[in-house]
Protein backbone atom coordinates (compact mmCIF):
# COMPACT_ATOMS: atom_id res chain seq x y z
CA UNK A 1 0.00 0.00 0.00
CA UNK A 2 1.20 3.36 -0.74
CA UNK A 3 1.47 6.55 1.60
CA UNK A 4 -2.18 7.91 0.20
CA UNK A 5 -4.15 4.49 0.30
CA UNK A 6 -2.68 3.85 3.96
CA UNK A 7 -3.83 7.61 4.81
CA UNK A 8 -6.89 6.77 3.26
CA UNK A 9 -7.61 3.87 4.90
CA UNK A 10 -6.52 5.13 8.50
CA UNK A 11 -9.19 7.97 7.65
CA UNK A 12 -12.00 5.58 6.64
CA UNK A 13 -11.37 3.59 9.83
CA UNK A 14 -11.15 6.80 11.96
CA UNK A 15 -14.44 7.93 10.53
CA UNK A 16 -15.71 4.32 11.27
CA UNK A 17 -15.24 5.27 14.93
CA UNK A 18 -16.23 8.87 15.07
CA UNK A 19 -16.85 10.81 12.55
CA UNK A 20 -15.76 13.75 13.76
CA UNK A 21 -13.27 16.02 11.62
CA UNK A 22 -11.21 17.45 14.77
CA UNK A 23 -10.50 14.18 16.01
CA UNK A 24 -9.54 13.14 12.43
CA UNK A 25 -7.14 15.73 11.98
CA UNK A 26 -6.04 15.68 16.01
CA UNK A 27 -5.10 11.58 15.09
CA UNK A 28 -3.42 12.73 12.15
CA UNK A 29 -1.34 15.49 13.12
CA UNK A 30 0.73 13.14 15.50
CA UNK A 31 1.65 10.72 12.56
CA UNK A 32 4.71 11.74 10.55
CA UNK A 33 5.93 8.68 8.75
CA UNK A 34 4.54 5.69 6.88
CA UNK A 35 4.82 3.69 10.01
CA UNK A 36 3.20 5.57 12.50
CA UNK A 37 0.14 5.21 9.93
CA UNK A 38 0.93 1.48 9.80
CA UNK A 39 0.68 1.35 13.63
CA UNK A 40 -2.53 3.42 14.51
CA UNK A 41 -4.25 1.26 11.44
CA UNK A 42 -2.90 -2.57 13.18
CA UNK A 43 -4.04 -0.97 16.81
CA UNK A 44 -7.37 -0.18 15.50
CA UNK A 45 -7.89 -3.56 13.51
CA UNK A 46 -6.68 -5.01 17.22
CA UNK A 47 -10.12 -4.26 18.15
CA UNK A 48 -9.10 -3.92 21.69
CA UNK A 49 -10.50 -0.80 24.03
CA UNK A 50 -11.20 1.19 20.54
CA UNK A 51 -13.00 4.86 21.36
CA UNK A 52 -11.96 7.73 20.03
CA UNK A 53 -9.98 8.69 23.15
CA UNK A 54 -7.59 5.21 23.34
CA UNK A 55 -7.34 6.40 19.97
CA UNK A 56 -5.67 9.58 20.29
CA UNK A 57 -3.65 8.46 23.46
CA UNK A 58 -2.18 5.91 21.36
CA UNK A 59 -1.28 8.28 19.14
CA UNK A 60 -0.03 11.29 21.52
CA UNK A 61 1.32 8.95 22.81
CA UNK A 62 3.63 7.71 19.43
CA UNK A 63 4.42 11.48 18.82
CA UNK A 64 5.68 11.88 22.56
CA UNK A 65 7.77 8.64 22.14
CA UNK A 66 9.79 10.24 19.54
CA UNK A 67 10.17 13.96 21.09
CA UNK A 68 12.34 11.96 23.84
């Protein structure tokens, strides 16, 4: 999958959950690479404790990973 169909499909799935274009774009914004998209879409297909908020922990929580 290329960079657009993974952002794509990270979008679709975030929609899926809420559909809610500041959470989209507050998910988003903490992704920089290929792999950080990758890793949001395999912890949503997980299925485990999926809301919007474990949602934008996990991916706050990515961003502050790589700050360190």
């Amino acid at each position: 999958m290329n960079l657009d169909q993974l952002y794509q499909t990270l979008v679709d799935k975030l929609r899926d959950i809420w559909d809610d274009e500041e959470f989209i774009v507050g998910v988003l914004s903490d992704l920089e690479t290929e792999e950080d998209l990758e890793r949001v879409i395999r912890y949503i297909d997980a299925g485990v404790d999926i809301d919007p908020s474990s949602i934008v922990c996990f991916s706050t929580e990515m961003q502050l990973a790589k700050s360190k």
